[in-house]
PDB file of N, CA and C in Angstrom:
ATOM      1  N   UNK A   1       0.832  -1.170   0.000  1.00  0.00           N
ATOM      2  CA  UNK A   1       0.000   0.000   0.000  1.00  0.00           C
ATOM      3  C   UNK A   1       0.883   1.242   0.000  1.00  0.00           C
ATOM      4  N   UNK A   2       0.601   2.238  -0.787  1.00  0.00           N
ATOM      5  CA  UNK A   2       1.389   3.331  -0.506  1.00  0.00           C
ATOM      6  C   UNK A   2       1.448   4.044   0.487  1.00  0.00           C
ATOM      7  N   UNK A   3       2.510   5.003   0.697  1.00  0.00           N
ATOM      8  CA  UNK A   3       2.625   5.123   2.162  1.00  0.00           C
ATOM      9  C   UNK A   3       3.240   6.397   2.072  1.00  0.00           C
ATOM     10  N   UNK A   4       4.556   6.758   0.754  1.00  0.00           N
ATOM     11  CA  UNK A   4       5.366   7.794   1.007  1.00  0.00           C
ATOM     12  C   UNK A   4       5.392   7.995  -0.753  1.00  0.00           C
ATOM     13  N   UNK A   5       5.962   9.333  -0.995  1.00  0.00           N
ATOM     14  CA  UNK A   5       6.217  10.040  -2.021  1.00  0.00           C
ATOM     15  C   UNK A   5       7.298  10.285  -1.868  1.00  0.00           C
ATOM     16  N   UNK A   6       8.310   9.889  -2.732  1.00  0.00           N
ATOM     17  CA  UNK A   6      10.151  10.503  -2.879  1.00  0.00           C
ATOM     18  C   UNK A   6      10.072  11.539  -3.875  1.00  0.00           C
ATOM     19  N   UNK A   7      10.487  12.583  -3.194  1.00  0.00           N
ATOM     20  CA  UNK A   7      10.261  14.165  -3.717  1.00  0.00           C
ATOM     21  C   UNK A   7      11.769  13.971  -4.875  1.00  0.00           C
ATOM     22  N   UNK A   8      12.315  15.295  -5.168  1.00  0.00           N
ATOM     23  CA  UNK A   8      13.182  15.188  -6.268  1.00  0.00           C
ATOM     24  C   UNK A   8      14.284  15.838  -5.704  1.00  0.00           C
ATOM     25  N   UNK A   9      14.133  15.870  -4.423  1.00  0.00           N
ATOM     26  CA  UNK A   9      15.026  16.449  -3.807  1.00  0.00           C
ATOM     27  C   UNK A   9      15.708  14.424  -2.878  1.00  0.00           C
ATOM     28  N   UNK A  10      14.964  13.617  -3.507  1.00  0.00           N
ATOM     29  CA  UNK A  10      15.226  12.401  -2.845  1.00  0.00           C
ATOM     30  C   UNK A  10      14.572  12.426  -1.303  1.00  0.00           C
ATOM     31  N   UNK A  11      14.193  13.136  -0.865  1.00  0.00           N
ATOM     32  CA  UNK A  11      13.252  13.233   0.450  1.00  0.00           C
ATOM     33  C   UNK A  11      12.146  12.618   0.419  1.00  0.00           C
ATOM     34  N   UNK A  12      11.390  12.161   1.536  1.00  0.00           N
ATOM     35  CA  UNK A  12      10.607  11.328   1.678  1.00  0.00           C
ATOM     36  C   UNK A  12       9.535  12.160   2.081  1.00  0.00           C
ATOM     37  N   UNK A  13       8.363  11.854   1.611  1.00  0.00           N
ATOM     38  CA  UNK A  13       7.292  12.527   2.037  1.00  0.00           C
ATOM     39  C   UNK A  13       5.822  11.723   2.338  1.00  0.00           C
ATOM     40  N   UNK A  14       5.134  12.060   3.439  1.00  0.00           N
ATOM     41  CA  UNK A  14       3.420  11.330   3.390  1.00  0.00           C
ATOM     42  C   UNK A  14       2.857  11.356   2.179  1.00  0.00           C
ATOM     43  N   UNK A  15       2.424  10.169   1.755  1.00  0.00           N
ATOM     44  CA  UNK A  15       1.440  10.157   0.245  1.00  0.00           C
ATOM     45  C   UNK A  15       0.255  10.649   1.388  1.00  0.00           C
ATOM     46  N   UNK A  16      -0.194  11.704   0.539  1.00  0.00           N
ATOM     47  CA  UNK A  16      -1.854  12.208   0.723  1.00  0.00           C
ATOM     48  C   UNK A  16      -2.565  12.625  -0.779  1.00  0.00           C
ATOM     49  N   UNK A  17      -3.560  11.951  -0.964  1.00  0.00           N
ATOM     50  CA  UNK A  17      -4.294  12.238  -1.808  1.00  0.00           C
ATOM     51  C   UNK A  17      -5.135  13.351  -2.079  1.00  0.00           C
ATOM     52  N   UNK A  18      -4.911  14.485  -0.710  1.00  0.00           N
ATOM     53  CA  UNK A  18      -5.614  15.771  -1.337  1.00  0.00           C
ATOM     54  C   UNK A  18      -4.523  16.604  -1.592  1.00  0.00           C
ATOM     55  N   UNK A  19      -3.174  16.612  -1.692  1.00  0.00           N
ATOM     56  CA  UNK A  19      -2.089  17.198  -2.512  1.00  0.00           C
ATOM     57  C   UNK A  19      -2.268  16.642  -4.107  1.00  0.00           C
ATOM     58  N   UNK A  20      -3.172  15.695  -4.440  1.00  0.00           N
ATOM     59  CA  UNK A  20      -3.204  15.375  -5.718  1.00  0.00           C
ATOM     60  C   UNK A  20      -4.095  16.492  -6.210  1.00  0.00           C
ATOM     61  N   UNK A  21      -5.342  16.169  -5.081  1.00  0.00           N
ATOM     62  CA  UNK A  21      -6.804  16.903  -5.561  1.00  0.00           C
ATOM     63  C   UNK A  21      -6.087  18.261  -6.007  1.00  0.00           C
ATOM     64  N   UNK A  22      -5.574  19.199  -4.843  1.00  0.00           N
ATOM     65  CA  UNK A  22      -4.984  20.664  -4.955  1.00  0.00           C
ATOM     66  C   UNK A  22      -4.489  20.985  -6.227  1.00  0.00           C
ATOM     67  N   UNK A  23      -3.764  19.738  -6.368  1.00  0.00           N
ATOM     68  CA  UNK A  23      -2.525  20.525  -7.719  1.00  0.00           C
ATOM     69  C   UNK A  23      -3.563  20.238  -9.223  1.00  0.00           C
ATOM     70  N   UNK A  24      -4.290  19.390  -9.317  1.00  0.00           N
ATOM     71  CA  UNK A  24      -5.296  19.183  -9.798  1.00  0.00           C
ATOM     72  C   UNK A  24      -6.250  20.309 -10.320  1.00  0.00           C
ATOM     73  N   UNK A  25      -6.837  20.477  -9.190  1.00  0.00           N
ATOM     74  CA  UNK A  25      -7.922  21.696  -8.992  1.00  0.00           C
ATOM     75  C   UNK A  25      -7.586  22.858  -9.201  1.00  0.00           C
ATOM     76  N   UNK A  26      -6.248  22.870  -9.040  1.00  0.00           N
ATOM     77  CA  UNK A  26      -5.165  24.359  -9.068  1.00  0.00           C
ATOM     78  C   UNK A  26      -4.856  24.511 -10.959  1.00  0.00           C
ATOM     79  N   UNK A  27      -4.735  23.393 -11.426  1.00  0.00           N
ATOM     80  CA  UNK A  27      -4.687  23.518 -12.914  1.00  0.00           C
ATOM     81  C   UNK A  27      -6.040  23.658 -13.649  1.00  0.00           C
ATOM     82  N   UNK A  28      -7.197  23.476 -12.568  1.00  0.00           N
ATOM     83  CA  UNK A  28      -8.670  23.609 -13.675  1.00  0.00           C
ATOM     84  C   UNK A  28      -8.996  25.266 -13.627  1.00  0.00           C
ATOM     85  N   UNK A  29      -8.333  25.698 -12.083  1.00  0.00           N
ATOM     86  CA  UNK A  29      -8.949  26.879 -11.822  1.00  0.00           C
ATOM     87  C   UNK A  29      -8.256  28.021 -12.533  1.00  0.00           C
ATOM     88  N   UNK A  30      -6.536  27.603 -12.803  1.00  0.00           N
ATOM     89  CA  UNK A  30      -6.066  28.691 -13.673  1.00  0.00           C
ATOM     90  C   UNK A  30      -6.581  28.760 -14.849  1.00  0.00           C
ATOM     91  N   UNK A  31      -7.305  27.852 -15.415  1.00  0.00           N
ATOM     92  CA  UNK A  31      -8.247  28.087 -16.603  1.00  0.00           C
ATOM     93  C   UNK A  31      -9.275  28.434 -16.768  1.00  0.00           C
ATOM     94  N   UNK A  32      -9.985  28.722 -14.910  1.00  0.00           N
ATOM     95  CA  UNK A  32     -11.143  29.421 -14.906  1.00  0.00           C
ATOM     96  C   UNK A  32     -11.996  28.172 -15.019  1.00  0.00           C
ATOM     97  N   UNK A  33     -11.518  26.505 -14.621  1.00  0.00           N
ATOM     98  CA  UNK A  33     -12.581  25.931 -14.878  1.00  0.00           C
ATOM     99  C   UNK A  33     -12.864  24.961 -13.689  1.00  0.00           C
ATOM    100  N   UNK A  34     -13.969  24.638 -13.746  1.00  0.00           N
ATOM    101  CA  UNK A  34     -14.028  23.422 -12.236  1.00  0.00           C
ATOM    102  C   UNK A  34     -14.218  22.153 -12.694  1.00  0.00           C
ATOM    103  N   UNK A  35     -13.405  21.049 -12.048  1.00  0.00           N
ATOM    104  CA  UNK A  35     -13.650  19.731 -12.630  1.00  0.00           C
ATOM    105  C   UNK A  35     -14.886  18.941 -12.195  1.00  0.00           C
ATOM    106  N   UNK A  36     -15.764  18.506 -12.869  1.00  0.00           N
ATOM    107  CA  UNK A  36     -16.825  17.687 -12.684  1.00  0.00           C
ATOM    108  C   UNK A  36     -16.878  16.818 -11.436  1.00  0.00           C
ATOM    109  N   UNK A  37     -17.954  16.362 -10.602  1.00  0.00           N
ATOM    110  CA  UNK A  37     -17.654  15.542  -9.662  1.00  0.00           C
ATOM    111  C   UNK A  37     -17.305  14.033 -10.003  1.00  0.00           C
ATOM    112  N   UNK A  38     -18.140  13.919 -11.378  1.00  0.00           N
ATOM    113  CA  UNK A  38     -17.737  12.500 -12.035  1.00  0.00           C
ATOM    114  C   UNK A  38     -16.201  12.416 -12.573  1.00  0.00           C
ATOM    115  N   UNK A  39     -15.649  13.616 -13.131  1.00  0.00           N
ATOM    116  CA  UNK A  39     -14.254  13.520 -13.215  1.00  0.00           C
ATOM    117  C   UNK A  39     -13.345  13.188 -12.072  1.00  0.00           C
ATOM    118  N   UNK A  40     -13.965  13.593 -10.486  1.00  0.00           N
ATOM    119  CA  UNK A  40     -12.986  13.811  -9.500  1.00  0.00           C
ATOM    120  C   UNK A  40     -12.930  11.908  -9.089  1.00  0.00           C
ATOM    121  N   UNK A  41     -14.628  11.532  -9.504  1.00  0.00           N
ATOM    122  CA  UNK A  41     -14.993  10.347  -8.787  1.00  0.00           C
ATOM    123  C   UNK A  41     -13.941   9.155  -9.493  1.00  0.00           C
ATOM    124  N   UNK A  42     -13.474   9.697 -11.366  1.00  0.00           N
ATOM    125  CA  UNK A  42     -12.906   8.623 -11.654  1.00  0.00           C
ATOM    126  C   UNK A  42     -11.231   9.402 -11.569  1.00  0.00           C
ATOM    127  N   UNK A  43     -11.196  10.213 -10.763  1.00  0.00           N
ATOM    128  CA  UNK A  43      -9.767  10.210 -10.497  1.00  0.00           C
ATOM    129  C   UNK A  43      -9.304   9.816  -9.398  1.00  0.00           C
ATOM    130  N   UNK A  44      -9.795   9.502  -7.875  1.00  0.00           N
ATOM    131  CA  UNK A  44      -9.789   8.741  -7.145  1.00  0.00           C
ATOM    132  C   UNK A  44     -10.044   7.491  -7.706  1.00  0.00           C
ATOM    133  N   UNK A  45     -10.557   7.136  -8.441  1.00  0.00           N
ATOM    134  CA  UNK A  45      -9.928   5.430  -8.691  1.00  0.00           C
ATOM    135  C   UNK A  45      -8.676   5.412  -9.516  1.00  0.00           C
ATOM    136  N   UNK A  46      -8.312   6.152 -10.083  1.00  0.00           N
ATOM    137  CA  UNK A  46      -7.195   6.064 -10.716  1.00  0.00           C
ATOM    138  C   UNK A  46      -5.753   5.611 -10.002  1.00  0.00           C
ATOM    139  N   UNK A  47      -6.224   7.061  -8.882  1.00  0.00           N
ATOM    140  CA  UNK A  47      -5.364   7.228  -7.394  1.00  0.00           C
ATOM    141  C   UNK A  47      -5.384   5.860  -6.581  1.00  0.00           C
ATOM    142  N   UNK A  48      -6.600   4.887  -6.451  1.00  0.00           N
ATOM    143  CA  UNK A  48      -7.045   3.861  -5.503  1.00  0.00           C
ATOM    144  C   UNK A  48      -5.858   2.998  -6.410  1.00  0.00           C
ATOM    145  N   UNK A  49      -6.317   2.864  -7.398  1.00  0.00           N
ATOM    146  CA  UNK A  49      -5.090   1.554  -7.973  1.00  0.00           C
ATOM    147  C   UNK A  49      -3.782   1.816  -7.704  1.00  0.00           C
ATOM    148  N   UNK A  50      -3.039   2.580  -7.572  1.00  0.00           N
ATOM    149  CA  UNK A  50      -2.008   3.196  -7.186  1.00  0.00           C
ATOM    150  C   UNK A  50      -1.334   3.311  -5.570  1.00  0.00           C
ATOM    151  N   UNK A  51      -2.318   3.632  -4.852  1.00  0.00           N
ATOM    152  CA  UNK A  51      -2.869   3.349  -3.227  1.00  0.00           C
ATOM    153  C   UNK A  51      -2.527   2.052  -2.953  1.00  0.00           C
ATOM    154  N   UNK A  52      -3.386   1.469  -3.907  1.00  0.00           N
ATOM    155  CA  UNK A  52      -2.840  -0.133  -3.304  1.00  0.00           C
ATOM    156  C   UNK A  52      -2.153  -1.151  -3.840  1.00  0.00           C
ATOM    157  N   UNK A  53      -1.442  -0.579  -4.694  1.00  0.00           N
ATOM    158  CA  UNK A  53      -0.578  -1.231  -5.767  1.00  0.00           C
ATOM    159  C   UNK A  53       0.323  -1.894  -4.388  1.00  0.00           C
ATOM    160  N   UNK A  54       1.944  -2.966  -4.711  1.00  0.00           N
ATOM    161  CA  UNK A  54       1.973  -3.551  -3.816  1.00  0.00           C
ATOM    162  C   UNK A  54       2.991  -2.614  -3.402  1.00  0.00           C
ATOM    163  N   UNK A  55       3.436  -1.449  -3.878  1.00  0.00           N
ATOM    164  CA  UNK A  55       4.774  -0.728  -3.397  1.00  0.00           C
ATOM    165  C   UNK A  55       4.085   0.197  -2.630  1.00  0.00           C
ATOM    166  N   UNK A  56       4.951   0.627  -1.249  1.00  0.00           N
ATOM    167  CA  UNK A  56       4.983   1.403  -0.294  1.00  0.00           C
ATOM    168  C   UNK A  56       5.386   2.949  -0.635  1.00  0.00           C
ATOM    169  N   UNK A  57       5.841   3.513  -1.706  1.00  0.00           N
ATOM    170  CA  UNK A  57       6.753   4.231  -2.270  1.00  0.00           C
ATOM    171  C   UNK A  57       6.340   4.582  -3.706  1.00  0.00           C
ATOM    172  N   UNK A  58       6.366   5.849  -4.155  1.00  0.00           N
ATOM    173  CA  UNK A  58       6.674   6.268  -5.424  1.00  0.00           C
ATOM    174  C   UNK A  58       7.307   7.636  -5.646  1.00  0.00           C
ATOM    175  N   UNK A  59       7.900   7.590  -7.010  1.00  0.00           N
ATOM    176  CA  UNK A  59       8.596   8.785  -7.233  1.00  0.00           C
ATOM    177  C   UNK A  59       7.337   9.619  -7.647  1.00  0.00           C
ATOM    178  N   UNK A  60       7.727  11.365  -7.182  1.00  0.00           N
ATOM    179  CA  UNK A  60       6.753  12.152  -7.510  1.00  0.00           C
ATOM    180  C   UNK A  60       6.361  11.943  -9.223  1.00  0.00           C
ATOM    181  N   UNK A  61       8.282  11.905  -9.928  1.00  0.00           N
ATOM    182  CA  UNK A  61       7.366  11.804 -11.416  1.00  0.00           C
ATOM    183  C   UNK A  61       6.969  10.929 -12.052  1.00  0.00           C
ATOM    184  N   UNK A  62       6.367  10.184 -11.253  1.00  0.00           N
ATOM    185  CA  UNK A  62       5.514   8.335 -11.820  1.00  0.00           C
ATOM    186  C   UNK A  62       4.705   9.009 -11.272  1.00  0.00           C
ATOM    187  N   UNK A  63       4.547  10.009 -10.171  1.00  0.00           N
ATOM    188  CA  UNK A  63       2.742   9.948  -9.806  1.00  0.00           C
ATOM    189  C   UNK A  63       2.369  11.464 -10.479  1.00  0.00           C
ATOM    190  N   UNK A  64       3.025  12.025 -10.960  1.00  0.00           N
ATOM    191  CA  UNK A  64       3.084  13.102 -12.121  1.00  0.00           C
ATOM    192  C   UNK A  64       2.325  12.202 -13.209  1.00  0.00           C
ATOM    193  N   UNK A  65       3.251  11.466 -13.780  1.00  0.00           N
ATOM    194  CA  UNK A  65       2.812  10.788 -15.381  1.00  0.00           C
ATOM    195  C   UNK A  65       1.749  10.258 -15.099  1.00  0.00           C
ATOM    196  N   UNK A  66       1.105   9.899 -13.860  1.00  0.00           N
ATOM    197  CA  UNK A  66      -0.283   8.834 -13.742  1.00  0.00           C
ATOM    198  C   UNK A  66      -1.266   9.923 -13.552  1.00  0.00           C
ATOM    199  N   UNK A  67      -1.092  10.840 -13.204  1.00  0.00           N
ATOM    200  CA  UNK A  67      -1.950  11.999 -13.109  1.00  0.00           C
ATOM    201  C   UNK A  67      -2.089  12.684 -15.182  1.00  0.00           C
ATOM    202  N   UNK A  68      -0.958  13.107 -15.232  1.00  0.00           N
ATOM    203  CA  UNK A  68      -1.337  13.541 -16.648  1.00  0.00           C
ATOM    204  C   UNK A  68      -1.561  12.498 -17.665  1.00  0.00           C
ATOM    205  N   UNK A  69      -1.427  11.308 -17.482  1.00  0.00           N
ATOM    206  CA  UNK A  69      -2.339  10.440 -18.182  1.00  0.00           C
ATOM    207  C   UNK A  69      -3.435   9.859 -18.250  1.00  0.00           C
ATOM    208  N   UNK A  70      -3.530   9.858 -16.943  1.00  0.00           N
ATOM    209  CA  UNK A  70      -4.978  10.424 -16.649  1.00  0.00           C
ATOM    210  C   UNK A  70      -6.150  11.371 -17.520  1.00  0.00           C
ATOM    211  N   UNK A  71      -5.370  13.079 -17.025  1.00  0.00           N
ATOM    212  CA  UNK A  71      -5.795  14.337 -18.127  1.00  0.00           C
ATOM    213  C   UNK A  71      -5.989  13.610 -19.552  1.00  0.00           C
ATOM    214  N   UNK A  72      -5.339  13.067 -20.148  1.00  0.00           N
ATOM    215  CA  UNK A  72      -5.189  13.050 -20.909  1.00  0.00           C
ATOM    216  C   UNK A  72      -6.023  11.806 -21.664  1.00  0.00           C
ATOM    217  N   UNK A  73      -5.898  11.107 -21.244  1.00  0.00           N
ATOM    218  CA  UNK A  73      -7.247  10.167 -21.079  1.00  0.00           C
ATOM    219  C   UNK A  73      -8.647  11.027 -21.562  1.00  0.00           C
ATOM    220  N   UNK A  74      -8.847  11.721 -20.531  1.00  0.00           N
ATOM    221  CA  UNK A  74     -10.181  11.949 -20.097  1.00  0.00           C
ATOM    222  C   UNK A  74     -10.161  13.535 -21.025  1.00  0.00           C
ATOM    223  N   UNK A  75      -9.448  13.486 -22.207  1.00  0.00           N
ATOM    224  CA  UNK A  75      -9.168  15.384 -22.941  1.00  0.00           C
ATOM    225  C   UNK A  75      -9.402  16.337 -22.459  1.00  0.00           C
ATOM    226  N   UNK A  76      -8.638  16.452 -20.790  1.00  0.00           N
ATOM    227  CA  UNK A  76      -8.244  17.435 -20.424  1.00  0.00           C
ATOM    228  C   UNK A  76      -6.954  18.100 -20.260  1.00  0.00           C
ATOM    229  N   UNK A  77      -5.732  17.673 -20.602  1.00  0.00           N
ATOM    230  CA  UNK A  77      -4.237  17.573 -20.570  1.00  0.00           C
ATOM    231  C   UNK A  77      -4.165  18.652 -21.223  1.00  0.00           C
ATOM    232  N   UNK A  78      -4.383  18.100 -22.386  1.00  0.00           N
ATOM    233  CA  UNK A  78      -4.312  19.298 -23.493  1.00  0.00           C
ATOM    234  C   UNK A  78      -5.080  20.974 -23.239  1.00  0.00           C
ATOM    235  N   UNK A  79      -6.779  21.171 -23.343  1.00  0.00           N
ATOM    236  CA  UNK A  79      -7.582  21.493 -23.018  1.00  0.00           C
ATOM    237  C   UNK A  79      -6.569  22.524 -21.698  1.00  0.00           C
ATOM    238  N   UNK A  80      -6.481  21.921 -20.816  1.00  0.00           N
ATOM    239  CA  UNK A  80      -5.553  22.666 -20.112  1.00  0.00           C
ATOM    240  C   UNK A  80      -4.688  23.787 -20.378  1.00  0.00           C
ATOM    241  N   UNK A  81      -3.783  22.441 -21.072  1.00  0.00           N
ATOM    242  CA  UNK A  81      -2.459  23.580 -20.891  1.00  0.00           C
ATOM    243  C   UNK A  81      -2.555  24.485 -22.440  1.00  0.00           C
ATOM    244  N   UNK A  82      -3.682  24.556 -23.336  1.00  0.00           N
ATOM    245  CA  UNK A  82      -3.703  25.260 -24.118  1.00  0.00           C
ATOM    246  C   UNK A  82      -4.668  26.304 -23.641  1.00  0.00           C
ATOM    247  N   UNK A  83      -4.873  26.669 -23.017  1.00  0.00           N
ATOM    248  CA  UNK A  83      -5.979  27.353 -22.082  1.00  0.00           C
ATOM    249  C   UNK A  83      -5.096  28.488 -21.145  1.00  0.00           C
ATOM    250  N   UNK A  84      -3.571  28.038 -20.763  1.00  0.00           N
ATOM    251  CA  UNK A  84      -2.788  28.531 -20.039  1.00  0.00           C
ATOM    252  C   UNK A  84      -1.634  29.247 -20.636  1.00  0.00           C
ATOM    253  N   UNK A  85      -0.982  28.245 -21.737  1.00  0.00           N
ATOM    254  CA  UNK A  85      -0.384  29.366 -22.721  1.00  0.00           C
ATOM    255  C   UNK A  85      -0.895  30.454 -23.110  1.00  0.00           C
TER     256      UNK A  85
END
């Protein structure tokens, strides 16, 4: 089960899943937009498989890439960051 986040500084940090929501929510709102509750509902499962995958540990940029593939999945990645340029 996950447990910790290795920052890029190699530091160890608490996995919490509302530092996902934030940085998340923080990219809909610089676009002026709010994410759906059905979007949030299938991004916590995204997060759940990940949660309980069998490693204790991940690097921030594996849980970066599972997040923007995610976006990207669901055609918001893009949508985004063309919204912000």
């Amino acid at each position: 089960m996950l447990k910790k986040v290795i920052k890029r500084d190699g530091k160890q940090q608490v996995y919490m899943r509302e530092k996902v929501h934030t940085a998340v929510l923080k990219a809909f709102k610089s676009c002026k937009q709010e994410p759906t509750e059905k979007f949030i509902e299938q991004l916590n499962e995204e997060l759940a498989k990940v949660e309980n995958a069998d490693n204790d540990t991940i690097d921030i940029e594996n849980l970066q890439d599972l997040v923007e593939k995610f976006l990207i999945k669901k055609n918001k990645f893009l949508e985004l960051i063309w919204k912000v340029s």
